[in-house]
N, C-alpha and C. Protein backbone atom coordinates (compact mmCIF):
# COMPACT_ATOMS: atom_id res chain seq x y z
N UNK A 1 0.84 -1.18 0.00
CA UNK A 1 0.00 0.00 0.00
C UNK A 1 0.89 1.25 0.00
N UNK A 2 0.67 2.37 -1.06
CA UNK A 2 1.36 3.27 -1.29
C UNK A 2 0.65 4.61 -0.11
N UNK A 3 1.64 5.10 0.82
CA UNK A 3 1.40 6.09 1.37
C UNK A 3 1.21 7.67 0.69
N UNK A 4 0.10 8.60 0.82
CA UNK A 4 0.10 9.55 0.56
C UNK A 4 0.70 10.65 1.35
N UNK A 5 1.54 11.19 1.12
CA UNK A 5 2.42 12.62 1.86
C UNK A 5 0.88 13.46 2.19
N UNK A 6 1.11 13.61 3.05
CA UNK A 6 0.45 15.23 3.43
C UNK A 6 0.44 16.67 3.67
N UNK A 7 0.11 17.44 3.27
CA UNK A 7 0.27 18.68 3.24
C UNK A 7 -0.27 19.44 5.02
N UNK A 8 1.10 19.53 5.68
CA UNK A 8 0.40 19.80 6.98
C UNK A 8 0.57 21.45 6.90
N UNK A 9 -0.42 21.56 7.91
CA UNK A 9 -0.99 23.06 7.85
C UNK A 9 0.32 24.32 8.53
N UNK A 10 0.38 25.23 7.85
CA UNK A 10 1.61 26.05 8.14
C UNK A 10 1.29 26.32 9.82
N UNK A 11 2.18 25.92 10.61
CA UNK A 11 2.21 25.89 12.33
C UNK A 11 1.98 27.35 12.91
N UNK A 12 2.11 28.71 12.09
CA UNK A 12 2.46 29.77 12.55
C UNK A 12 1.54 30.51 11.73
N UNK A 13 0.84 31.77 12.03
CA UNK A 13 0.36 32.81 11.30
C UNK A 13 1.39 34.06 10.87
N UNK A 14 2.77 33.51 11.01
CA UNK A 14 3.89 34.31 10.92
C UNK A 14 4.23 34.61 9.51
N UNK A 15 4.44 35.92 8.81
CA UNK A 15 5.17 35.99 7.58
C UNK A 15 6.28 35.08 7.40
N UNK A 16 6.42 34.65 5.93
CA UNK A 16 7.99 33.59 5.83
C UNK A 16 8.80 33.79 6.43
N UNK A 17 9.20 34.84 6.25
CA UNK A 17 10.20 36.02 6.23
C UNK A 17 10.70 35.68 8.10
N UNK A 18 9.90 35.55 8.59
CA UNK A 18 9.76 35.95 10.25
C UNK A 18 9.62 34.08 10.88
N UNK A 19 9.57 33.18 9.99
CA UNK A 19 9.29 32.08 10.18
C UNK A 19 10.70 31.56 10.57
N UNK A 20 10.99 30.56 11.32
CA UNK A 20 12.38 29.66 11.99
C UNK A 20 12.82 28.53 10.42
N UNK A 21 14.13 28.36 10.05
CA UNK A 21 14.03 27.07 9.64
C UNK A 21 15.59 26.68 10.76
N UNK A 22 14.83 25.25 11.05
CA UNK A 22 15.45 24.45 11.81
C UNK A 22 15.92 23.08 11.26
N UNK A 23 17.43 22.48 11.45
CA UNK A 23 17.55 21.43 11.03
C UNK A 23 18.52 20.77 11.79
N UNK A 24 18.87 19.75 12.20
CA UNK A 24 20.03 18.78 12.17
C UNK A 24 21.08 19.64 12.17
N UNK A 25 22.42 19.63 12.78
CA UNK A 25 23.57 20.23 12.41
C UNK A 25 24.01 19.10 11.28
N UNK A 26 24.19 17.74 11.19
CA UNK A 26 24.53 17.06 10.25
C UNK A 26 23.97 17.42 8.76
N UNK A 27 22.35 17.63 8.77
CA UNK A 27 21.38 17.82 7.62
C UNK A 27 22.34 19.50 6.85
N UNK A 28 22.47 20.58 7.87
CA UNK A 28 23.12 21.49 8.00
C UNK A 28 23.91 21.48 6.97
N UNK A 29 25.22 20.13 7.64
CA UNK A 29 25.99 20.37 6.90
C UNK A 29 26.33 19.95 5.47
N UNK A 30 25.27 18.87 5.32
CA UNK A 30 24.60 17.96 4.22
C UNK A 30 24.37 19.16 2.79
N UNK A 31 23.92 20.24 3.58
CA UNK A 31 23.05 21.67 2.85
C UNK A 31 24.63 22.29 1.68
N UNK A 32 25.62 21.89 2.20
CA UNK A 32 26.26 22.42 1.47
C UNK A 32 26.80 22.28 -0.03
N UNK A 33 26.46 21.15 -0.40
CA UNK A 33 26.49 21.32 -1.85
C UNK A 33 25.12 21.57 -2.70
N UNK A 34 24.87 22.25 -1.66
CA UNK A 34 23.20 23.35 -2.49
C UNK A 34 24.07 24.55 -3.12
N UNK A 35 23.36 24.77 -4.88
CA UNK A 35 23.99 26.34 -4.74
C UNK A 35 22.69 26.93 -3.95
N UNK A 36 22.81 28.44 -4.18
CA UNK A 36 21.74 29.45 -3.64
C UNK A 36 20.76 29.55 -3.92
N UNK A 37 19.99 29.35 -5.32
CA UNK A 37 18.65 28.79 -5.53
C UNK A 37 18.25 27.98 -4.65
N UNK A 38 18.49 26.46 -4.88
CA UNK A 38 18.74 25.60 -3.81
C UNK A 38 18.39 25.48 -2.40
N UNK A 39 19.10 26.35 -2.24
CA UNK A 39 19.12 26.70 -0.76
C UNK A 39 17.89 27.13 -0.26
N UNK A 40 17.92 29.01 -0.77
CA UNK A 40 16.47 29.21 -0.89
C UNK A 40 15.33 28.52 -0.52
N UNK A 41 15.32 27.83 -1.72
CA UNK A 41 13.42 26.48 -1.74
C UNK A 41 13.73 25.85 -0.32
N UNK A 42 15.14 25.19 -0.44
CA UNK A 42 14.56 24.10 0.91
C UNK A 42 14.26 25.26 2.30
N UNK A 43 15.04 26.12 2.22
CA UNK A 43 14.89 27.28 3.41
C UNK A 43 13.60 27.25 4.06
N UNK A 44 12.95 28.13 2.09
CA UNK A 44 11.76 28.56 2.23
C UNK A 44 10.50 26.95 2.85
N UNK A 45 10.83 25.91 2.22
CA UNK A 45 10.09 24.84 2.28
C UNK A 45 10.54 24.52 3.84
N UNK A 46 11.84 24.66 4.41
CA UNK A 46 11.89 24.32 6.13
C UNK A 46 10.94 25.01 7.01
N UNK A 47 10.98 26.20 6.19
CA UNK A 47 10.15 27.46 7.19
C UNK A 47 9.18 27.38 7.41
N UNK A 48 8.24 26.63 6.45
CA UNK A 48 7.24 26.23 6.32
C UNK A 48 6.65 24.62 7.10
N UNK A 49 7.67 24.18 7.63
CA UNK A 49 7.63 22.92 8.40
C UNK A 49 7.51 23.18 9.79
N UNK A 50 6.60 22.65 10.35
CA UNK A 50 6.56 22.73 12.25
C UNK A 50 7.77 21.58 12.58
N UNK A 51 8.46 22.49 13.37
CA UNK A 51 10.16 21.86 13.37
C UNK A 51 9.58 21.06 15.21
N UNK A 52 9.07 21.90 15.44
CA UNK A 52 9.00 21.87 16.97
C UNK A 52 7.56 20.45 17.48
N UNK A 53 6.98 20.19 16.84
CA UNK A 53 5.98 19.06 17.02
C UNK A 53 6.43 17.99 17.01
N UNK A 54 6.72 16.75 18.20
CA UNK A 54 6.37 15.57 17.80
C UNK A 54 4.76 15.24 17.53
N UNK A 55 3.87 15.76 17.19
CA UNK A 55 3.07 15.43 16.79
C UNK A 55 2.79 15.42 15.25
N UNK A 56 3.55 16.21 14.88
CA UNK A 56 3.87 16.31 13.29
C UNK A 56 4.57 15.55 12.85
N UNK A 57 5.80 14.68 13.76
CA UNK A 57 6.67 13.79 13.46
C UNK A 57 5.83 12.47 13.00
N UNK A 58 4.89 12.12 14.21
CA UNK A 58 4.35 11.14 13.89
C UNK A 58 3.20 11.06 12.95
N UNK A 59 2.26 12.44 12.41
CA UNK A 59 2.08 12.59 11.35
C UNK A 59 2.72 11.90 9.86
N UNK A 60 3.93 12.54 9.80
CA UNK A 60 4.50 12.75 8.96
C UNK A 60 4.81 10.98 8.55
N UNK A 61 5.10 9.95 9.52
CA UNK A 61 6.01 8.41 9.43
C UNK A 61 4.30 7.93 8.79
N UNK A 62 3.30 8.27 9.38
CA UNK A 62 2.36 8.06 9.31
C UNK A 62 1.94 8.04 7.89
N UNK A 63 1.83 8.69 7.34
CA UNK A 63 1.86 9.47 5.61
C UNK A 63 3.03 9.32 4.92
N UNK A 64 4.42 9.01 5.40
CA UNK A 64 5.38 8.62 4.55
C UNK A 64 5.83 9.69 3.89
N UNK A 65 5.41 11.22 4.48
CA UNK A 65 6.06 11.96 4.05
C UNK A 65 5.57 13.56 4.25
N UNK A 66 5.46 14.79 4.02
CA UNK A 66 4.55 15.83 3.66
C UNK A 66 5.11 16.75 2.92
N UNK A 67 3.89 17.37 2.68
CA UNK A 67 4.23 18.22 1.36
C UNK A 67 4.27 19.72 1.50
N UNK A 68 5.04 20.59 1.02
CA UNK A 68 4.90 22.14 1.12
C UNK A 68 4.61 23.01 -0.17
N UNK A 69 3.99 24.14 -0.07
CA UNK A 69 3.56 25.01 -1.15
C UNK A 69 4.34 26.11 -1.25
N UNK A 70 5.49 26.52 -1.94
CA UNK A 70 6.05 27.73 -2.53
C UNK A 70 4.93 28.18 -3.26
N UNK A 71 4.79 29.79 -2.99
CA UNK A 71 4.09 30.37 -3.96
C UNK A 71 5.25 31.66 -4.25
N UNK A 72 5.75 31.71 -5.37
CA UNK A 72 6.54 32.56 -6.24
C UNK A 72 6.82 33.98 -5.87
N UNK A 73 5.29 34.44 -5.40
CA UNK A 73 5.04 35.75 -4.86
C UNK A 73 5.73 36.04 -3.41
N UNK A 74 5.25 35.31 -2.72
CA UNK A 74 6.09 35.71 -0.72
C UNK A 74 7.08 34.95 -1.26
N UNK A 75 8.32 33.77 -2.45
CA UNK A 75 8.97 33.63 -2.24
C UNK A 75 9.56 35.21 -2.62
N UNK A 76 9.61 35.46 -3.81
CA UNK A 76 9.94 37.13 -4.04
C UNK A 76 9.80 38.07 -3.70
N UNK A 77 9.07 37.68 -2.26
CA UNK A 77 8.83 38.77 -1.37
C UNK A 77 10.51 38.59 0.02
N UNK A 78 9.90 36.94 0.17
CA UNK A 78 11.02 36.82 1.21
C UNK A 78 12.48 37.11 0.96
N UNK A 79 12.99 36.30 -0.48
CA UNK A 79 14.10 36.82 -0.81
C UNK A 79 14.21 38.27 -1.07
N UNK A 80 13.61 39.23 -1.42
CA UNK A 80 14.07 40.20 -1.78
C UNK A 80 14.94 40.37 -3.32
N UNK A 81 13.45 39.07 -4.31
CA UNK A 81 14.34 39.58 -5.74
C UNK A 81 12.84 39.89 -6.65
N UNK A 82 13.53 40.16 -7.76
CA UNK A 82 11.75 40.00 -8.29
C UNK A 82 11.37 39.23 -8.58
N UNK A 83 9.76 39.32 -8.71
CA UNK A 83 9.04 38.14 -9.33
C UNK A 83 9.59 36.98 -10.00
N UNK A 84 9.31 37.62 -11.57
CA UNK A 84 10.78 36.59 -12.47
C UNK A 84 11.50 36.25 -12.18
N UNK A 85 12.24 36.08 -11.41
CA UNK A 85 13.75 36.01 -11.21
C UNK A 85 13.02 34.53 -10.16
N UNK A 86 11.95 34.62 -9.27
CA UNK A 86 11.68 33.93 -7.82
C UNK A 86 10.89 32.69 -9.08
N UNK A 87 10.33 33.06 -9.98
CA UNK A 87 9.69 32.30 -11.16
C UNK A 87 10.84 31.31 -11.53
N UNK A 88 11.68 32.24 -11.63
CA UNK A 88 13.20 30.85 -12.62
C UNK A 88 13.71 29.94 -11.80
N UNK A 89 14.21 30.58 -10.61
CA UNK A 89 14.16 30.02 -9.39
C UNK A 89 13.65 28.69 -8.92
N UNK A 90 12.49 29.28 -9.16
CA UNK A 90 11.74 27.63 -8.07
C UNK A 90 11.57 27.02 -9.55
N UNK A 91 11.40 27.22 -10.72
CA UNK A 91 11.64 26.11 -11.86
C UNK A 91 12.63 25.51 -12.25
N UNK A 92 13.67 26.49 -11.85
CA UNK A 92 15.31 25.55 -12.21
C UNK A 92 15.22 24.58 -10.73
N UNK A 93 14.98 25.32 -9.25
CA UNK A 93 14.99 24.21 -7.90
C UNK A 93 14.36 22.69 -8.60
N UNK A 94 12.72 22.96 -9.25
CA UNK A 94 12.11 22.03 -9.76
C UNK A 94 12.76 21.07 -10.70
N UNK A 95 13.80 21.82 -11.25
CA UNK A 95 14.33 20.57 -12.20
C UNK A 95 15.90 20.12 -11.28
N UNK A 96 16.57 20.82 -10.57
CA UNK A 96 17.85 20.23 -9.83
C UNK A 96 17.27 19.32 -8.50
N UNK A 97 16.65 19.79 -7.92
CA UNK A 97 16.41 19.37 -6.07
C UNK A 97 16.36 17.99 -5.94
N UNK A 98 15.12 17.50 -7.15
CA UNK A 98 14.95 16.05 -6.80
C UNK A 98 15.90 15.02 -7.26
N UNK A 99 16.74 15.51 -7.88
CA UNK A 99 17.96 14.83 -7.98
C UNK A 99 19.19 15.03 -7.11
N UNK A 100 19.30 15.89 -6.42
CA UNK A 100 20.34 16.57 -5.04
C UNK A 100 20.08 15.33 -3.92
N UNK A 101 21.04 14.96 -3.61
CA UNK A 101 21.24 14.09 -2.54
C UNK A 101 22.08 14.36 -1.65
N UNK A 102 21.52 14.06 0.13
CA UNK A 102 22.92 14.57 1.25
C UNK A 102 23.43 12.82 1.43
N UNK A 103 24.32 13.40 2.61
CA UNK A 103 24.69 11.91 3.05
C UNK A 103 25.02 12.59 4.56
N UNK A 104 24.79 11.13 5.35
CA UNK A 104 25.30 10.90 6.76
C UNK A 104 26.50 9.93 6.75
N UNK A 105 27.45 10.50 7.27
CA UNK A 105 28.56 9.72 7.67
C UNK A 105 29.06 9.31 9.06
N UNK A 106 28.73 8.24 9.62
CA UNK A 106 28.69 7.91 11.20
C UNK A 106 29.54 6.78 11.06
N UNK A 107 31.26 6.85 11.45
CA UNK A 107 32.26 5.67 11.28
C UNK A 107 32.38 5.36 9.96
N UNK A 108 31.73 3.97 10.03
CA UNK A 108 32.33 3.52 8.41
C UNK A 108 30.85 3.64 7.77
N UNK A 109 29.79 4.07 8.15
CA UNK A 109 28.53 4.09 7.53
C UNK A 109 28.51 5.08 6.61
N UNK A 110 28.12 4.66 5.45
CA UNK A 110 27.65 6.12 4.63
C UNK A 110 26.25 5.72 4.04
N UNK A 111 24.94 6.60 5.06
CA UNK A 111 24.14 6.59 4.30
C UNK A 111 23.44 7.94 3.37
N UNK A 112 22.96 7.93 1.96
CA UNK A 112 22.58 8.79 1.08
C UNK A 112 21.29 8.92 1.34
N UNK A 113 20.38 10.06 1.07
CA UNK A 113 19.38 10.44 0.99
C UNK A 113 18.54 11.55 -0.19
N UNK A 114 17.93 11.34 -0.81
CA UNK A 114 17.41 12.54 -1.68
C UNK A 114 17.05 13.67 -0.81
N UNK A 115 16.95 15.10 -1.41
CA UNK A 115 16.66 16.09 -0.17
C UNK A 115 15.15 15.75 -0.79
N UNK A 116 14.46 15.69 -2.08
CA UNK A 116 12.96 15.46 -1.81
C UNK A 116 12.74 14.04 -2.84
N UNK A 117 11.61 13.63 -2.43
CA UNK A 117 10.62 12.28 -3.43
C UNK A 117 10.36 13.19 -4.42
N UNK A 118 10.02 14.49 -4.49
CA UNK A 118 8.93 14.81 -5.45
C UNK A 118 9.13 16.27 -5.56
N UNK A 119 8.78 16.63 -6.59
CA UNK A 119 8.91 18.43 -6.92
C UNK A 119 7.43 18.68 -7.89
N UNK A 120 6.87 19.33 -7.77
CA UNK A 120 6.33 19.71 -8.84
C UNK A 120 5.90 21.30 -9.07
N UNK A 121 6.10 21.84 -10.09
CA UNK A 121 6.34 23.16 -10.43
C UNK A 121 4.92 23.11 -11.65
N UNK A 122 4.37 24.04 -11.37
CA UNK A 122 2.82 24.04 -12.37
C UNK A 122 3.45 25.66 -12.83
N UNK A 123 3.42 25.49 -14.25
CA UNK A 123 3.93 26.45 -15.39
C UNK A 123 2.56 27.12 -15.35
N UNK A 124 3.11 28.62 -14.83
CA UNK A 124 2.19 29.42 -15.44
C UNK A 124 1.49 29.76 -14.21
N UNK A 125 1.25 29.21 -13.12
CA UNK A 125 0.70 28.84 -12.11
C UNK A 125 1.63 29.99 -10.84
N UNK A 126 2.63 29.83 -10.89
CA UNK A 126 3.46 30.68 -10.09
C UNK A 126 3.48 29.74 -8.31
N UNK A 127 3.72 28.45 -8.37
CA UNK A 127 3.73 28.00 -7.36
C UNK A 127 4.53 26.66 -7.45
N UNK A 128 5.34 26.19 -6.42
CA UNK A 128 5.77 24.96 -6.80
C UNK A 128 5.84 24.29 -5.03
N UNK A 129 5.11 22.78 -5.41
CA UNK A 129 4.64 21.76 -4.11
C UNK A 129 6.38 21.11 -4.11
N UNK A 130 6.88 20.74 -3.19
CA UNK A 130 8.03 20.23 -2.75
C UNK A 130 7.54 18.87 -1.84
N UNK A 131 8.37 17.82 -1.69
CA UNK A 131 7.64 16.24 -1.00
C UNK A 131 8.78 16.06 -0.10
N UNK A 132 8.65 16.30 0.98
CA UNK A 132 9.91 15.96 1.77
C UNK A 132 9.68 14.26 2.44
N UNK A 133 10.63 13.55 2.62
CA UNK A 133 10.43 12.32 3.05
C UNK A 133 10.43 12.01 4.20
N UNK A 134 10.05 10.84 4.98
CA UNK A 134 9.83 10.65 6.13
C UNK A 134 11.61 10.16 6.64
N UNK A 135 12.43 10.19 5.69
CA UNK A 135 13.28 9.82 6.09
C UNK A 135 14.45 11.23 6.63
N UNK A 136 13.75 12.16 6.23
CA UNK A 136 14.11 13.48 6.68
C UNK A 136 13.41 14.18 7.80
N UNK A 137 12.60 13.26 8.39
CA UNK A 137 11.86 14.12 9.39
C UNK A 137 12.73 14.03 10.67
N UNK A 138 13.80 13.27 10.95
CA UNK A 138 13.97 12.80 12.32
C UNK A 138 15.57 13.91 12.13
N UNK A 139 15.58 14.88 10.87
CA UNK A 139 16.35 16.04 11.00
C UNK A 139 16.01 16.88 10.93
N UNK A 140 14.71 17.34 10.99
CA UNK A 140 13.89 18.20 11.07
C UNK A 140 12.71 18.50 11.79
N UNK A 141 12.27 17.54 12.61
CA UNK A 141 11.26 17.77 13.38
C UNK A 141 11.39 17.27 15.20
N UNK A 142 11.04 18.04 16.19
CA UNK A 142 10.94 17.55 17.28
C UNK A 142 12.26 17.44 18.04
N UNK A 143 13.31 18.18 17.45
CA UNK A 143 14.86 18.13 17.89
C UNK A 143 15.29 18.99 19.10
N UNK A 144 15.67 18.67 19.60
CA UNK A 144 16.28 18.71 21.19
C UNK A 144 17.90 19.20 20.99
N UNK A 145 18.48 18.50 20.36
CA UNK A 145 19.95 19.29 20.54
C UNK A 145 20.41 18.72 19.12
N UNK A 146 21.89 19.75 19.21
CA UNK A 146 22.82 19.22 18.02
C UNK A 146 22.01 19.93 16.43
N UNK A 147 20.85 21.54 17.14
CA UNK A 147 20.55 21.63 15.52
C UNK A 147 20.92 22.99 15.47
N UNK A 148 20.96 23.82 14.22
CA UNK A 148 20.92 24.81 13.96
C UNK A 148 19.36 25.13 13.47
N UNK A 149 19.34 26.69 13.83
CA UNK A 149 18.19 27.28 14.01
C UNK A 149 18.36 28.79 13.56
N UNK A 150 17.34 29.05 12.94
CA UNK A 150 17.93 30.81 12.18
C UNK A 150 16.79 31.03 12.01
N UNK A 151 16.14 32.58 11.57
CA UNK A 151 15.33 33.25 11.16
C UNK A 151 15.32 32.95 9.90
N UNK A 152 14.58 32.73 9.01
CA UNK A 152 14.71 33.00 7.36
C UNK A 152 14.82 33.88 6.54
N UNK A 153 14.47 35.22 7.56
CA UNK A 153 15.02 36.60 7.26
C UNK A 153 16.20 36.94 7.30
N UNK A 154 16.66 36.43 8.04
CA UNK A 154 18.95 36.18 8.48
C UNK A 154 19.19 35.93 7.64
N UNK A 155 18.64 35.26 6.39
CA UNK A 155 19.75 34.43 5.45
C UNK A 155 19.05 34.77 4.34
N UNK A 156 17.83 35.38 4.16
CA UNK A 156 17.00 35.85 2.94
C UNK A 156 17.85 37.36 2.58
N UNK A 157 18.95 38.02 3.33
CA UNK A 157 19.36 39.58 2.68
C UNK A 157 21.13 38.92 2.45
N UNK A 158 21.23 37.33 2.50
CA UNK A 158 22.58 37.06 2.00
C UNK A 158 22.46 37.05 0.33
N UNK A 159 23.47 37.17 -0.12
CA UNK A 159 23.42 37.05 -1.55
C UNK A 159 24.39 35.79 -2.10
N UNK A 160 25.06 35.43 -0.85
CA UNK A 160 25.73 34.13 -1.53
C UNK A 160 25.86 32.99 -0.82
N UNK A 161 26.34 31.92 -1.35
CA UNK A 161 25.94 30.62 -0.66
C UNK A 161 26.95 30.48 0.05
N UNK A 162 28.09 31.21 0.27
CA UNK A 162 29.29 31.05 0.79
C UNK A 162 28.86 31.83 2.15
N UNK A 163 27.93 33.35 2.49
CA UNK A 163 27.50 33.77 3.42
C UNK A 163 26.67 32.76 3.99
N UNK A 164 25.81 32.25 3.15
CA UNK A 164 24.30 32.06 4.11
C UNK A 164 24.87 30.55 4.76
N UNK A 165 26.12 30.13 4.22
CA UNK A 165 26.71 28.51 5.01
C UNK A 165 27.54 29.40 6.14
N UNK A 166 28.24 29.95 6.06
CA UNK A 166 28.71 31.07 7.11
C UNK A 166 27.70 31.25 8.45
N UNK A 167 26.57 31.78 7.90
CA UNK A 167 25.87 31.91 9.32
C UNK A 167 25.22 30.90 9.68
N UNK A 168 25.00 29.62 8.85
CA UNK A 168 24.20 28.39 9.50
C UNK A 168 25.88 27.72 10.28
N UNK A 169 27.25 27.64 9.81
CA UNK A 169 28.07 27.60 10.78
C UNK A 169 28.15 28.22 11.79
N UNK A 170 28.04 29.36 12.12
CA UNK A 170 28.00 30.53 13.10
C UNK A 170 26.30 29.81 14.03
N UNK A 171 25.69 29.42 13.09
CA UNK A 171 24.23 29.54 14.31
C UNK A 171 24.38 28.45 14.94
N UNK A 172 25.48 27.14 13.82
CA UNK A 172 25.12 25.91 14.87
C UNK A 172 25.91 25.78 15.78
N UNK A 173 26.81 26.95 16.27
CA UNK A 173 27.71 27.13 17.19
C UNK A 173 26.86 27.91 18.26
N UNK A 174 26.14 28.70 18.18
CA UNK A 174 25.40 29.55 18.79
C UNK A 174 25.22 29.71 20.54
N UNK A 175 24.92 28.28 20.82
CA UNK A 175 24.57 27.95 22.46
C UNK A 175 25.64 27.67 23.10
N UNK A 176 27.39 27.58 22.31
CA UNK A 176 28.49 27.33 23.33
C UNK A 176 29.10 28.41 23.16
N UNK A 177 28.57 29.49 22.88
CA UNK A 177 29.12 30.77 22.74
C UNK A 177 30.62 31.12 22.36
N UNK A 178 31.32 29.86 21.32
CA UNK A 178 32.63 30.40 20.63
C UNK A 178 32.05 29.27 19.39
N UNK A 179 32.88 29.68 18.50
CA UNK A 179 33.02 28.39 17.52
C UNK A 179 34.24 28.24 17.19
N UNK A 180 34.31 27.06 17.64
CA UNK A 180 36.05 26.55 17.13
C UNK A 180 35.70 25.07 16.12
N UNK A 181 36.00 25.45 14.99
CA UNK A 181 35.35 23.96 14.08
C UNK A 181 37.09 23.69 13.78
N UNK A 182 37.12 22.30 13.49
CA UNK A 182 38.25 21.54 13.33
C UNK A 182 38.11 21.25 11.81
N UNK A 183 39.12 21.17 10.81
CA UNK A 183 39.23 20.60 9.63
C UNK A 183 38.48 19.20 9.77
N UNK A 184 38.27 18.54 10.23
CA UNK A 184 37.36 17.06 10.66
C UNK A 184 35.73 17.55 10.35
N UNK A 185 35.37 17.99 11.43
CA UNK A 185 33.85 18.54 11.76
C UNK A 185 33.82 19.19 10.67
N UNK A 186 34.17 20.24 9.85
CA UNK A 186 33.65 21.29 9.13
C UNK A 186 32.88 22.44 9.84
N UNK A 187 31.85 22.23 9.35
CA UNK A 187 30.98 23.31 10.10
C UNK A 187 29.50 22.59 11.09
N UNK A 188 28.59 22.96 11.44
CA UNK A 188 27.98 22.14 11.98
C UNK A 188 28.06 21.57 13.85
């Protein structure tokens, strides 16, 4: 029996802009061979995720997955580019993302993951649904320690992917109040 993803309801009456995305310091550091488009969608698509519910967690294993709605407009609002530009954007994300894969490396384990099942971008429409997997929820939802956490406004007035990994290094350092990362760790 094939599970249907669900589209859970945005957790906050908060502008994007003003919305948390929260993840994994590992997922974090996973983020880095996103360029800045990239980045962006999943941002915008984290922000849009209740990070803070185990009740959404178990939602989510439940359904095998859920789904989020970019709409073109608050994305080109949140980034701060125009329209067009937030249009090419989430259609080029639509054709790279679902092929983008992170990995976890724990000892000699290496496991891979897609960042989504599913993209779909409706031409003309000015909106594109993103499918995140249930195998990504347990870096994104209901986390207790070891994550980074930012405004989406913090990283929506960066212009490059070299800044906006900068301050998700800087944030996942945040609660021991220095960051000393080792050539090993990276960032994270």
């Amino acid at each position: 029996m094939t599970r249907k993803p669900r589209e859970l309801a945005p957790f906050t009456d908060k502008p994007l802009p003003e919305r948390h995305v929260n993840m994994s310091n590992a997922l974090a550091r996973a983020a880095h061979g996103l360029n800045l488009a990239e980045k962006r969608v999943i941002a915008c698509g984290l922000a849009n995720t209740n990070s803070r519910s185990a009740r959404s967690y178990s939602q989510i294993l439940q359904h095998g997955g859920w789904l989020v709605r970019l709409v073109a407009v608050d994305y080109a609002e949140t980034m701060g580019i125009e329209p067009k530009t937030a249009y090419e954007q989430l259609k080029d994300a639509a054709n790279t993302l679902v092929k983008k894969q992170w990995t976890i490396i724990s000892g000699k384990s290496v496991t891979r993951f897609n960042w989504l099942s599913r993209i779909k971008y409706h031409e003309g429409e000015g909106w594109v649904e993103l499918e995140f997997t249930h195998h990504t929820a347990p870096h994104l939802i209901a986390l207790g320690k070891n994550f980074t956490s930012y405004q989406l406004q913090q990283a929506s007035a960066l212009r490059s992917i070299y800044s906006w990994r900068l301050l998700e290094c800087l944030q996942s350092w945040k609660g021991t109040g220095r960051y000393t990362p080792t050539i090993e760790t990276k960032c994270g």
